[in-house]
N, C-alpha and C. Protein backbone atom coordinates (compact mmCIF):
# COMPACT_ATOMS: atom_id res chain seq x y z
N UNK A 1 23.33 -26.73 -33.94
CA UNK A 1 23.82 -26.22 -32.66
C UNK A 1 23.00 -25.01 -32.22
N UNK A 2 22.76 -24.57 -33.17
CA UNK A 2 22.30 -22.63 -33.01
C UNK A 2 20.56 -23.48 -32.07
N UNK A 3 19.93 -24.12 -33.21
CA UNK A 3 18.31 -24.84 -32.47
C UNK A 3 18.56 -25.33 -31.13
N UNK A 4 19.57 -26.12 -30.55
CA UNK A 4 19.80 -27.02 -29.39
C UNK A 4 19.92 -25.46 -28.45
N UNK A 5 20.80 -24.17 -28.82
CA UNK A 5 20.85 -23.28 -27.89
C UNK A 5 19.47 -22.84 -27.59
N UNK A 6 19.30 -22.77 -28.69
CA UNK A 6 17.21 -21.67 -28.47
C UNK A 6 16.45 -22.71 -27.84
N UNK A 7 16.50 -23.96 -27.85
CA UNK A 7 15.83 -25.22 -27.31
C UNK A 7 15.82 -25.25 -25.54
N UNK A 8 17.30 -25.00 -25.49
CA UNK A 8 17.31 -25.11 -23.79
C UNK A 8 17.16 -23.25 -23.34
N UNK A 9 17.45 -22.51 -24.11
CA UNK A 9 17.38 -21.03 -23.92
C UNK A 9 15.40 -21.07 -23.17
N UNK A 10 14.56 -21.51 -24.40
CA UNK A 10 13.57 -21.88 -24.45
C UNK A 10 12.92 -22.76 -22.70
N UNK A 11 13.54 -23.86 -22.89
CA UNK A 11 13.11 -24.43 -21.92
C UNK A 11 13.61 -23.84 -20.36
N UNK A 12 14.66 -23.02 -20.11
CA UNK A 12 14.91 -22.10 -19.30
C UNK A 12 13.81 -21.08 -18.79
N UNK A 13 13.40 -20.69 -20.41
CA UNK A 13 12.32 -19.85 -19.71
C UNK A 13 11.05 -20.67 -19.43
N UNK A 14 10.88 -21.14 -19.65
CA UNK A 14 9.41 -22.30 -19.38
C UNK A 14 9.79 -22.17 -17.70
N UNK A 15 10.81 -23.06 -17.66
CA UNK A 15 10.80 -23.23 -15.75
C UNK A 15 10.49 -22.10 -15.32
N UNK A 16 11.36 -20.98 -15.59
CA UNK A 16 11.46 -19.66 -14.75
C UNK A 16 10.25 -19.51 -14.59
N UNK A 17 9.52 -19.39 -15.94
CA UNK A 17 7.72 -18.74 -15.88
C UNK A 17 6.74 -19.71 -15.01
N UNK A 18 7.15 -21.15 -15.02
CA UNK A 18 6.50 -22.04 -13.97
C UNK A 18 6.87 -22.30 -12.25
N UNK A 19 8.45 -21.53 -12.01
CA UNK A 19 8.34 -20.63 -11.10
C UNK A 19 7.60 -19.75 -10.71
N UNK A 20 7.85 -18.83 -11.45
CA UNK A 20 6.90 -17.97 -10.36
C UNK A 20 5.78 -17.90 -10.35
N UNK A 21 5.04 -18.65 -11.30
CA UNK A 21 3.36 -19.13 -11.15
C UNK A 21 3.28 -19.93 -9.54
N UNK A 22 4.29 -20.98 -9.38
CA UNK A 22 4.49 -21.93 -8.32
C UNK A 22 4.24 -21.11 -7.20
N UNK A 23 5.35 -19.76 -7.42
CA UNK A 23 5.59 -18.99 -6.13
C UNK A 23 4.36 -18.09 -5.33
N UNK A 24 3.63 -17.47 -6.66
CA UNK A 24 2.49 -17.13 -6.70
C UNK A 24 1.35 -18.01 -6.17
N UNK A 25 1.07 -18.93 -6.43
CA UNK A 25 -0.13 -19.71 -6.39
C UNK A 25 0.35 -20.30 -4.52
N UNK A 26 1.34 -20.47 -4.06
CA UNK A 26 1.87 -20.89 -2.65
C UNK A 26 1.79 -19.64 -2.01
N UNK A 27 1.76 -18.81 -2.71
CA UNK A 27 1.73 -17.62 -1.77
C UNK A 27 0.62 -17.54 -0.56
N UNK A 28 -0.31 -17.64 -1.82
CA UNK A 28 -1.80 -17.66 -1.57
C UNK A 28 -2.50 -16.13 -1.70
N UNK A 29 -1.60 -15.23 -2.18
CA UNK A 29 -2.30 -14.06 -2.80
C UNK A 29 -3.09 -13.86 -3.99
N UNK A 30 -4.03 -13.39 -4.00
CA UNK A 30 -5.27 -13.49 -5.02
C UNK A 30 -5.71 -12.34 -5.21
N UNK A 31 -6.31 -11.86 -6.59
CA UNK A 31 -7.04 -10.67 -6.72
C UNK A 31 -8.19 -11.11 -7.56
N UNK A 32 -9.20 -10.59 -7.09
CA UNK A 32 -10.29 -11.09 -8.79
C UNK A 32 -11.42 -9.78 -8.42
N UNK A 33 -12.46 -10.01 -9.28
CA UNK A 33 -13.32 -8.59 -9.80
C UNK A 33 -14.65 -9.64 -8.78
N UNK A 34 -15.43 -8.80 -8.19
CA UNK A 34 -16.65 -8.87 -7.39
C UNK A 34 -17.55 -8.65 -7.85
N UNK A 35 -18.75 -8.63 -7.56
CA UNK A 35 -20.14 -7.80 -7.84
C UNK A 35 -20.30 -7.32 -6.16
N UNK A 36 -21.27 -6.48 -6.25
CA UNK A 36 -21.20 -5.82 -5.26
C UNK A 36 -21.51 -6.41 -3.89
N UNK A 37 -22.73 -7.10 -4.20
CA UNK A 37 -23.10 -8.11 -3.33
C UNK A 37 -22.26 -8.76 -2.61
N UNK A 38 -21.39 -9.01 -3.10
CA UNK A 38 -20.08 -10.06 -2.75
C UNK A 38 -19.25 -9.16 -1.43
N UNK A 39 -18.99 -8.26 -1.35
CA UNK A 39 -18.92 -7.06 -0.74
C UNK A 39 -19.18 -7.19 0.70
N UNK A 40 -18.31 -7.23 2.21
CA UNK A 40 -18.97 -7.20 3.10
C UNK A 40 -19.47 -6.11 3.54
N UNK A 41 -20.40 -5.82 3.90
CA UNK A 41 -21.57 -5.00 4.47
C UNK A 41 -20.65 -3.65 5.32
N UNK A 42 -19.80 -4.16 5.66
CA UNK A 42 -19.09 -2.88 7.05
C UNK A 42 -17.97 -2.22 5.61
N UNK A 43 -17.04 -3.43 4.50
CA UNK A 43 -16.47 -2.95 3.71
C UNK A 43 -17.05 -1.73 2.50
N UNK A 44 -18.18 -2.45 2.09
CA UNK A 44 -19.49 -1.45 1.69
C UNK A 44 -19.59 -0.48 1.95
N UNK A 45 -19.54 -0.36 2.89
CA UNK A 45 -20.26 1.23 4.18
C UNK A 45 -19.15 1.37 3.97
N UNK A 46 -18.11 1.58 4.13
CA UNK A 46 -16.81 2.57 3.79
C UNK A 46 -16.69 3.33 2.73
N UNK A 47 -16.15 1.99 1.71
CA UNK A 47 -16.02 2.19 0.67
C UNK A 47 -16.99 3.60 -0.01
N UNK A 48 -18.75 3.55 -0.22
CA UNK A 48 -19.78 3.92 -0.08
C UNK A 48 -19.61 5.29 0.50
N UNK A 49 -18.50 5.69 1.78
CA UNK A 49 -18.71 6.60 2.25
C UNK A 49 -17.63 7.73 1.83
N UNK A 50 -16.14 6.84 1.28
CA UNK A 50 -15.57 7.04 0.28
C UNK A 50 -15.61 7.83 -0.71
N UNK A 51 -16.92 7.09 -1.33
CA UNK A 51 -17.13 7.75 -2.80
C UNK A 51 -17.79 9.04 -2.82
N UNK A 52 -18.63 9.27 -1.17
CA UNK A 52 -19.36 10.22 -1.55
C UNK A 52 -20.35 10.79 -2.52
N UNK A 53 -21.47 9.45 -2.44
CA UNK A 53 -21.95 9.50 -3.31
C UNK A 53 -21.86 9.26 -5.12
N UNK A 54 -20.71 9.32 -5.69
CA UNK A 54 -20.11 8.66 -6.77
C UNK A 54 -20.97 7.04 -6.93
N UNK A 55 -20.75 6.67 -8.12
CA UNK A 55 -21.08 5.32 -8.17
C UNK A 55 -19.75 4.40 -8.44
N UNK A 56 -19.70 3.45 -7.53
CA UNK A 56 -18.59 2.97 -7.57
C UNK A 56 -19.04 1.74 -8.45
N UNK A 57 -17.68 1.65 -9.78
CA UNK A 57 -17.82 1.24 -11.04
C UNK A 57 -17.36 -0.50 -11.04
N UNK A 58 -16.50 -0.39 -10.28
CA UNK A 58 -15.83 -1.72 -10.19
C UNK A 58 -15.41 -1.90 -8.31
N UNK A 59 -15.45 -3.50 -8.09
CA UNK A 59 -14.98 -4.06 -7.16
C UNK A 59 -13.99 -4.88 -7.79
N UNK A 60 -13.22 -4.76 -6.40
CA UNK A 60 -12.22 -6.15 -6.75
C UNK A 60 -11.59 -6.80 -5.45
N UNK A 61 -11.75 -7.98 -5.27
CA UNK A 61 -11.66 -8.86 -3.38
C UNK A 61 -9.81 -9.50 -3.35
N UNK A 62 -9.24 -8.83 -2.46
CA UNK A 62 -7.53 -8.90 -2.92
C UNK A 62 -7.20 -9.77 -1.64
N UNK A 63 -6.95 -10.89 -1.65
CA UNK A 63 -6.32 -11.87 -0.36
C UNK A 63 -4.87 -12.06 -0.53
N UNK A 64 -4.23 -10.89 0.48
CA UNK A 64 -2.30 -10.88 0.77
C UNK A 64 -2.09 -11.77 1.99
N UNK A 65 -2.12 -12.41 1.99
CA UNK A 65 -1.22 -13.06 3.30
C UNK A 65 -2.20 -14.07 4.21
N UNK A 66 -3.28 -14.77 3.35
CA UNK A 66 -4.35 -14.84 4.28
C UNK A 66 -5.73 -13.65 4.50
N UNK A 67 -5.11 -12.73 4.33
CA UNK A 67 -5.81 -11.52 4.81
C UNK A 67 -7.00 -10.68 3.52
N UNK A 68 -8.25 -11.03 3.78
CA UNK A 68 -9.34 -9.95 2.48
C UNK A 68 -9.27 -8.66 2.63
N UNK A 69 -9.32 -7.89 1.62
CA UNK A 69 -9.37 -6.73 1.42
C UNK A 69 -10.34 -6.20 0.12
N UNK A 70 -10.91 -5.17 0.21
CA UNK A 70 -11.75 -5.01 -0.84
C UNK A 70 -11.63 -3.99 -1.67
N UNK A 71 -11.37 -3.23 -2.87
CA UNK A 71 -11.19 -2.16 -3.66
C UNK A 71 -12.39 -1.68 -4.42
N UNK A 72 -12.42 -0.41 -4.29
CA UNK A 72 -14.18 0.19 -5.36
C UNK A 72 -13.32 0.89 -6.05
N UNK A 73 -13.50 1.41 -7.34
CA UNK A 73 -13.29 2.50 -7.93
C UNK A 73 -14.27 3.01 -8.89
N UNK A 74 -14.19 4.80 -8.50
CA UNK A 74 -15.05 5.42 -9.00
C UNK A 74 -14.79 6.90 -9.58
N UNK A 75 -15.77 7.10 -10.03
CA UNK A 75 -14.97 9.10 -10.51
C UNK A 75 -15.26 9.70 -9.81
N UNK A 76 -14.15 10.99 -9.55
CA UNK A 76 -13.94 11.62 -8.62
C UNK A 76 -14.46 12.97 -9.38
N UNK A 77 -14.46 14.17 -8.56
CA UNK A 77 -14.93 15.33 -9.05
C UNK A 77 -13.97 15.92 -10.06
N UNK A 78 -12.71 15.62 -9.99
CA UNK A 78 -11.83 15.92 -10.36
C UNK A 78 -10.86 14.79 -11.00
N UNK A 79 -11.02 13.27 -11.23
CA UNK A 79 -9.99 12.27 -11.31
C UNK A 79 -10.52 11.20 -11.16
N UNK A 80 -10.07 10.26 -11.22
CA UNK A 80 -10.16 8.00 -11.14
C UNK A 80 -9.80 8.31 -9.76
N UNK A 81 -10.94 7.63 -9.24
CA UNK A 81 -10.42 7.47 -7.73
C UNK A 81 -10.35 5.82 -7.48
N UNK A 82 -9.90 5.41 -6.43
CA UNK A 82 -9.52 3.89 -5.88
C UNK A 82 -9.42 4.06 -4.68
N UNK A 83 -10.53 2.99 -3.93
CA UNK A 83 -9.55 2.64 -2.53
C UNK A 83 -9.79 1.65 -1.89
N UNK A 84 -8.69 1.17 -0.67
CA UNK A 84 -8.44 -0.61 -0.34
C UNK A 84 -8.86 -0.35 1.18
N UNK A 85 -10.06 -1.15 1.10
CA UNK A 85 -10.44 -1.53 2.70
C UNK A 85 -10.33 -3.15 3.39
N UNK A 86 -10.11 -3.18 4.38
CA UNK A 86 -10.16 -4.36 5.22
C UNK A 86 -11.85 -4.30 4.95
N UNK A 87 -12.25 -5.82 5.57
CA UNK A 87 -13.53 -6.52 6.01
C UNK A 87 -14.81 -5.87 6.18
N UNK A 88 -13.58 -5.65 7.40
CA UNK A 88 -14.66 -4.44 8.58
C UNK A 88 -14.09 -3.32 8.54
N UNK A 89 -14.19 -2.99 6.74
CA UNK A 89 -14.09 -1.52 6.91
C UNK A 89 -13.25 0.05 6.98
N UNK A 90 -12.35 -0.94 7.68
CA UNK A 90 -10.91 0.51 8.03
C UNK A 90 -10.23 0.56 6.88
N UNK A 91 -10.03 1.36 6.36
CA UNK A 91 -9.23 2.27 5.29
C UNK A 91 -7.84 2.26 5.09
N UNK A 92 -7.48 1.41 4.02
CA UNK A 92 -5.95 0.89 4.15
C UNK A 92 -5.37 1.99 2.87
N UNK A 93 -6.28 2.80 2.04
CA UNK A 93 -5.44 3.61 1.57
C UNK A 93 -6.39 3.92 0.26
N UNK A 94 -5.76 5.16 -0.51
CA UNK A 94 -6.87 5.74 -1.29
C UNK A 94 -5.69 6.02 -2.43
N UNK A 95 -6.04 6.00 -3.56
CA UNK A 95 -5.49 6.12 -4.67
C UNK A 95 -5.88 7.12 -5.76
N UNK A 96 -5.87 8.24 -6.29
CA UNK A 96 -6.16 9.43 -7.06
C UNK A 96 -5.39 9.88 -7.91
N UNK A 97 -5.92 9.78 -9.15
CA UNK A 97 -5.29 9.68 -10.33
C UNK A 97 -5.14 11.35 -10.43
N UNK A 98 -3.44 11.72 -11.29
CA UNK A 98 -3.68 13.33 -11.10
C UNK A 98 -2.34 13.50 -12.32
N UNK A 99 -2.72 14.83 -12.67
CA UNK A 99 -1.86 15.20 -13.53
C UNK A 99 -0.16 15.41 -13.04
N UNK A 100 0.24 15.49 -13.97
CA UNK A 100 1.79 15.53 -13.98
C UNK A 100 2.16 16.99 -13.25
N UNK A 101 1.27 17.86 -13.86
CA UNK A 101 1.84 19.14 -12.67
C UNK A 101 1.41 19.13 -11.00
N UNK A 102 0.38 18.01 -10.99
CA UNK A 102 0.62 18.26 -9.40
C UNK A 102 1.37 17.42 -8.61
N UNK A 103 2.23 16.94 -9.16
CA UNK A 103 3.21 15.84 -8.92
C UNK A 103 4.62 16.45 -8.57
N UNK A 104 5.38 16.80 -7.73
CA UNK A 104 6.33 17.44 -7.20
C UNK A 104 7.28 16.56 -7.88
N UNK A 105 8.43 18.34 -8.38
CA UNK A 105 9.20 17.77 -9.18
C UNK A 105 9.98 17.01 -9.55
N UNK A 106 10.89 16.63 -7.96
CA UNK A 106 11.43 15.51 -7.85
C UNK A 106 10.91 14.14 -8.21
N UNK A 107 10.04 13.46 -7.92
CA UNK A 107 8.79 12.82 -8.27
C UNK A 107 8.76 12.78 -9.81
N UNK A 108 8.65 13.45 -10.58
CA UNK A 108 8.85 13.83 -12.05
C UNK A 108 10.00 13.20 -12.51
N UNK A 109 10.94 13.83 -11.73
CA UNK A 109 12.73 13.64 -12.42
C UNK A 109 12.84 12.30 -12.63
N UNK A 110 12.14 11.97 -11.75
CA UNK A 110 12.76 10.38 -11.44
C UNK A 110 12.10 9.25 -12.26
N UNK A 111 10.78 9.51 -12.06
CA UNK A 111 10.38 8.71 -12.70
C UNK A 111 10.06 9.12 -14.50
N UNK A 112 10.59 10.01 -15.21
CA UNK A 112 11.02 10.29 -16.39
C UNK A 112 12.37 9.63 -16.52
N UNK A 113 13.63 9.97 -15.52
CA UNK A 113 14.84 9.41 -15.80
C UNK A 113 14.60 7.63 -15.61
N UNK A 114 13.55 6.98 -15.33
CA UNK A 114 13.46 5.44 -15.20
C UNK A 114 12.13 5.19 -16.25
N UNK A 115 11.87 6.23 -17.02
CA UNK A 115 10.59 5.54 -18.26
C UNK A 115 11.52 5.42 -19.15
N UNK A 116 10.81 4.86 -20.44
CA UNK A 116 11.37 5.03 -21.78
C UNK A 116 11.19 6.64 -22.27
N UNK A 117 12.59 6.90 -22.89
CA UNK A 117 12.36 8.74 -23.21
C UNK A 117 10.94 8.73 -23.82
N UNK A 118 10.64 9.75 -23.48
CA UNK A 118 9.14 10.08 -24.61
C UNK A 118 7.96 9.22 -24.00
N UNK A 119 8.03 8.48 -23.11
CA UNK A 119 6.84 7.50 -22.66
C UNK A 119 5.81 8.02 -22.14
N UNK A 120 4.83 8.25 -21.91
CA UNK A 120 3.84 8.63 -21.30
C UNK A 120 3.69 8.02 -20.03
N UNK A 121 3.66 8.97 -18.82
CA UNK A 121 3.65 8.98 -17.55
C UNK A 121 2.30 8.33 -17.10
N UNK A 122 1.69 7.63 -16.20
CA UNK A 122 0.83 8.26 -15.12
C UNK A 122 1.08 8.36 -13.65
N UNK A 123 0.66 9.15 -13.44
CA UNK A 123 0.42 9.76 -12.09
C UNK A 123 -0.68 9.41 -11.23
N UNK A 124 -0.44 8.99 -10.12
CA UNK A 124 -1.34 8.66 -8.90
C UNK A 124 -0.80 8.91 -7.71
N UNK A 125 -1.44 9.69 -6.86
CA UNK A 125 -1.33 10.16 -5.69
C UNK A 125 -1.98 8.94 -4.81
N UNK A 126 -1.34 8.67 -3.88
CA UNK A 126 -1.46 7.28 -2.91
C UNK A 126 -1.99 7.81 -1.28
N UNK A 127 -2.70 7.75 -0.63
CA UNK A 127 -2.66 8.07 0.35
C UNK A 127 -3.12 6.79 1.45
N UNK A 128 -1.63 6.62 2.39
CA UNK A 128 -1.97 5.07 3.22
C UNK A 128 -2.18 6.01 4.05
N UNK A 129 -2.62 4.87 5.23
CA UNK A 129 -3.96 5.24 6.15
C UNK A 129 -2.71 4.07 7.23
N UNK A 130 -1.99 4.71 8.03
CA UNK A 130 -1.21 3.51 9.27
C UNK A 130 -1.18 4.32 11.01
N UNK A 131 -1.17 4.00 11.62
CA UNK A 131 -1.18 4.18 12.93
C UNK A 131 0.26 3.89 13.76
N UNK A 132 0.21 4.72 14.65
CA UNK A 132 1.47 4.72 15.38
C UNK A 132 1.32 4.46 16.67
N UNK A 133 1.58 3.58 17.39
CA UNK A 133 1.62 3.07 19.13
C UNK A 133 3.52 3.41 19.35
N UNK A 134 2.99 4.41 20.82
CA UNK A 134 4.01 4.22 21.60
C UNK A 134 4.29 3.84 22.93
N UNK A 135 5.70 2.90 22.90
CA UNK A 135 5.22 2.42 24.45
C UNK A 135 6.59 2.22 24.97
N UNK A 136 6.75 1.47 25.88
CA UNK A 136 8.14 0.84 26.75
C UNK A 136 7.92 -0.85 26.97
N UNK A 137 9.06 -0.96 26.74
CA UNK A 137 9.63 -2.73 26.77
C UNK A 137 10.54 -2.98 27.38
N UNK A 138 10.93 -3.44 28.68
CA UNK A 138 12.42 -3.93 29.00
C UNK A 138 13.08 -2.22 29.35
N UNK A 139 12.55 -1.54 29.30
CA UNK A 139 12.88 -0.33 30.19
C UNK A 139 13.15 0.80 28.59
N UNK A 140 13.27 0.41 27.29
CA UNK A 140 13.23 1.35 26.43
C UNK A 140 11.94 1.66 26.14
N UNK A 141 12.38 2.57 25.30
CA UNK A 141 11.10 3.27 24.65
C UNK A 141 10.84 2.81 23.09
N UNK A 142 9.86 2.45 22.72
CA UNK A 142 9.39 1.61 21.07
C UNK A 142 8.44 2.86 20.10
N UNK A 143 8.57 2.66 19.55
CA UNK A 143 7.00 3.39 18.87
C UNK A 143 7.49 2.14 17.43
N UNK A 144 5.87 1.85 17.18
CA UNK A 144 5.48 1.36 16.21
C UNK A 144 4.62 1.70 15.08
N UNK A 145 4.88 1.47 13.63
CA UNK A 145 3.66 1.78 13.00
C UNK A 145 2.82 0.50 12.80
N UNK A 146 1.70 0.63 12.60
CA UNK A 146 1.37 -0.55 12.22
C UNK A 146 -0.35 -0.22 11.22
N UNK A 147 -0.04 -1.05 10.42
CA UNK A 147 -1.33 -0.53 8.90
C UNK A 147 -2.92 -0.99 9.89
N UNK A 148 -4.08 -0.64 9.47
CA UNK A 148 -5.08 -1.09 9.90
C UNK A 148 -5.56 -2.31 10.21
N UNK A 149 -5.28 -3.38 9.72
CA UNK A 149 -5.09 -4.48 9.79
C UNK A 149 -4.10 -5.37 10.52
N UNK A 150 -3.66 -4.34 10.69
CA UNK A 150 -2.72 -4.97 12.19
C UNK A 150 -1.47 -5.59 11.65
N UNK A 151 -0.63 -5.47 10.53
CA UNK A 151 0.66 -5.82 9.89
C UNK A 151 1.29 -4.91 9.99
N UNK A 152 2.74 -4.98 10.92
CA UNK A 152 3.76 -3.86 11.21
C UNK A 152 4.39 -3.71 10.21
N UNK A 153 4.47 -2.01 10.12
CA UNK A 153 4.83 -1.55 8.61
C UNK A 153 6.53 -0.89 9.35
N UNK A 154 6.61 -0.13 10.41
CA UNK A 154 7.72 -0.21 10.47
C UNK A 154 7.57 -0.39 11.87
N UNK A 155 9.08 -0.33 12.86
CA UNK A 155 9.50 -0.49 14.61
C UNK A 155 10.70 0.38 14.32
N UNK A 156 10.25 1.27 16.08
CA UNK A 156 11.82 2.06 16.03
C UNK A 156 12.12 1.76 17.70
N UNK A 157 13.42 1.77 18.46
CA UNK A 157 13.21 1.31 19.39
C UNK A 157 14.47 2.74 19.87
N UNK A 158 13.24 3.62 20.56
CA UNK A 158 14.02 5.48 20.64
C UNK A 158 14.55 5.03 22.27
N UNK A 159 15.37 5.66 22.69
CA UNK A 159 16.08 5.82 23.78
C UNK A 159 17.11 6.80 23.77
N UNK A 160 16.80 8.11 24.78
CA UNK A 160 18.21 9.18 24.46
C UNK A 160 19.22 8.88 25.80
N UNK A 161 20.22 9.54 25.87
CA UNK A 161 21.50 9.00 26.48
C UNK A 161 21.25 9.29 27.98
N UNK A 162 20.09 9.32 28.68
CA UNK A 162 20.46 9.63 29.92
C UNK A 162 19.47 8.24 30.35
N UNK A 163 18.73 7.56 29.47
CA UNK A 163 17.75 6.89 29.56
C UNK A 163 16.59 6.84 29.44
N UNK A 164 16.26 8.50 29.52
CA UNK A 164 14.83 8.98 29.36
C UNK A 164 14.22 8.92 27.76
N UNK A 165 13.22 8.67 27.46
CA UNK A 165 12.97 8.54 26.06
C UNK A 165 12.54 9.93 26.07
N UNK A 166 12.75 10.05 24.05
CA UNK A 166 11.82 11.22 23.40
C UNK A 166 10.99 10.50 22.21
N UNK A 167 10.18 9.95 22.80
CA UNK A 167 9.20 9.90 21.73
C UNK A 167 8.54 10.55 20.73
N UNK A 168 8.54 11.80 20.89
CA UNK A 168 7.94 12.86 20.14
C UNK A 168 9.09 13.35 19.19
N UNK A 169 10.20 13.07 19.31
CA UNK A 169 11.62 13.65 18.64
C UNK A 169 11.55 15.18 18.35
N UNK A 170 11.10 15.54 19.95
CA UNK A 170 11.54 17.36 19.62
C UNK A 170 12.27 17.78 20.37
N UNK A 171 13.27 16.64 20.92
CA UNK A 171 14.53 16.92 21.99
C UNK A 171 14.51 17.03 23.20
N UNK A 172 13.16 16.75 23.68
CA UNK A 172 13.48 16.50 25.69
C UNK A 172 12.88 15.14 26.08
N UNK A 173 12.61 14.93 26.85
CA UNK A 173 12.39 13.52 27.06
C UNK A 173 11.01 13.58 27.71
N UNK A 174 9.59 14.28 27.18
CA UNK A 174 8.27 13.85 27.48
C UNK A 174 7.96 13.57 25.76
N UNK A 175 6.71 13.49 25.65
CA UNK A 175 6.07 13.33 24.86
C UNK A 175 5.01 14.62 24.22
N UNK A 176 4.96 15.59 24.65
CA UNK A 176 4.13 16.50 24.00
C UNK A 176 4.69 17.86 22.80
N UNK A 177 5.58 16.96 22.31
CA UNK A 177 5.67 17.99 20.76
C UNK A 177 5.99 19.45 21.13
N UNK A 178 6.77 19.87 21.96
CA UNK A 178 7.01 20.90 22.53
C UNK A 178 8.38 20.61 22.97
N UNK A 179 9.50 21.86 22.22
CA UNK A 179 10.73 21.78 22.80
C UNK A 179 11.02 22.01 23.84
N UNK A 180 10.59 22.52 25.05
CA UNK A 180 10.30 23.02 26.22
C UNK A 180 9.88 22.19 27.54
């Protein structure tokens, strides 16, 4: 009886794990390691401009959604640096490896209270790169973010009570960051 439990326990996990290979592979998201060459020319020139001179150690070509993206990483003056460009180039975000004290404390708490006690941390400072459009639709006011690549990261749809928008959210209804 005890073998027949571990048997289907067993074959439970088989499916699960051939799930999400399934889910994965339909996705159509991919990551793999490049040579440089492989590299488009405008992604290059970023990346390249990035490093600031550094030699960038590794590539790697990341397809989310349909969509290429390219990663270099290299040493920094100070740290492991990383960062993810579109095609042509635009800067979807930079990654910098950093010690535990420059990591604000909250930041700390938390992710100590969710390691194993005693585990060894790392730390990376993330910096995304997204854009904000604001506009009117149907008589409200919208502002959008949206990442370089043109995938909306968030929508807010602002309107204050007289009708007039504040887009700027400093309490009157123009747009120039001025309470006044």
């Amino acid at each position: 009886m005890l073998k027949q439990g571990r048997t289907i326990a067993m074959g439970g996990l088989v499916c699960a794990m051939l799930g999400a290979v399934v889910a994965v592979a339909q996705s159509g998201d991919t990551e793999r390691r490049v040579k440089e060459n492989e590299v488009p020319a405008a992604a290059m020139a970023a990346l390249k401009k990035l490093a600031g001179g550094a030699t960038i150690h590794e590539f790697e070509e990341e397809t989310i959604n349909g969509k290429k993206f390219y990663e270099g990483e290299w040493k920094g003056p100070d740290s492991h640096m990383e960062a993810k460009v579109t095609e042509n180039g635009d800067v979807l975000e930079i990654e910098e490896s950093i010690s535990a004290d420059q990591v604000p404390a909250a930041v700390r708490t938390e992710a100590e209270k969710m390691s194993d006690k005693g585990g060894k941390i790392k730390y990376e400072k993330i910096t995304l790169f997204v854009y904000e459009a604001e506009f009117r639709k149907d008589g409200k006011g919208h502002e959008i973010i949206l990442t370089p690549d043109g995938r909306r990261f968030k929508q807010i749809e602002d309107e204050d009570e007289e009708g007039d928008e504040d887009l700027d959210d400093d309490g009157d209804d123009d747009d120039d960051d001025n309470d006044d």
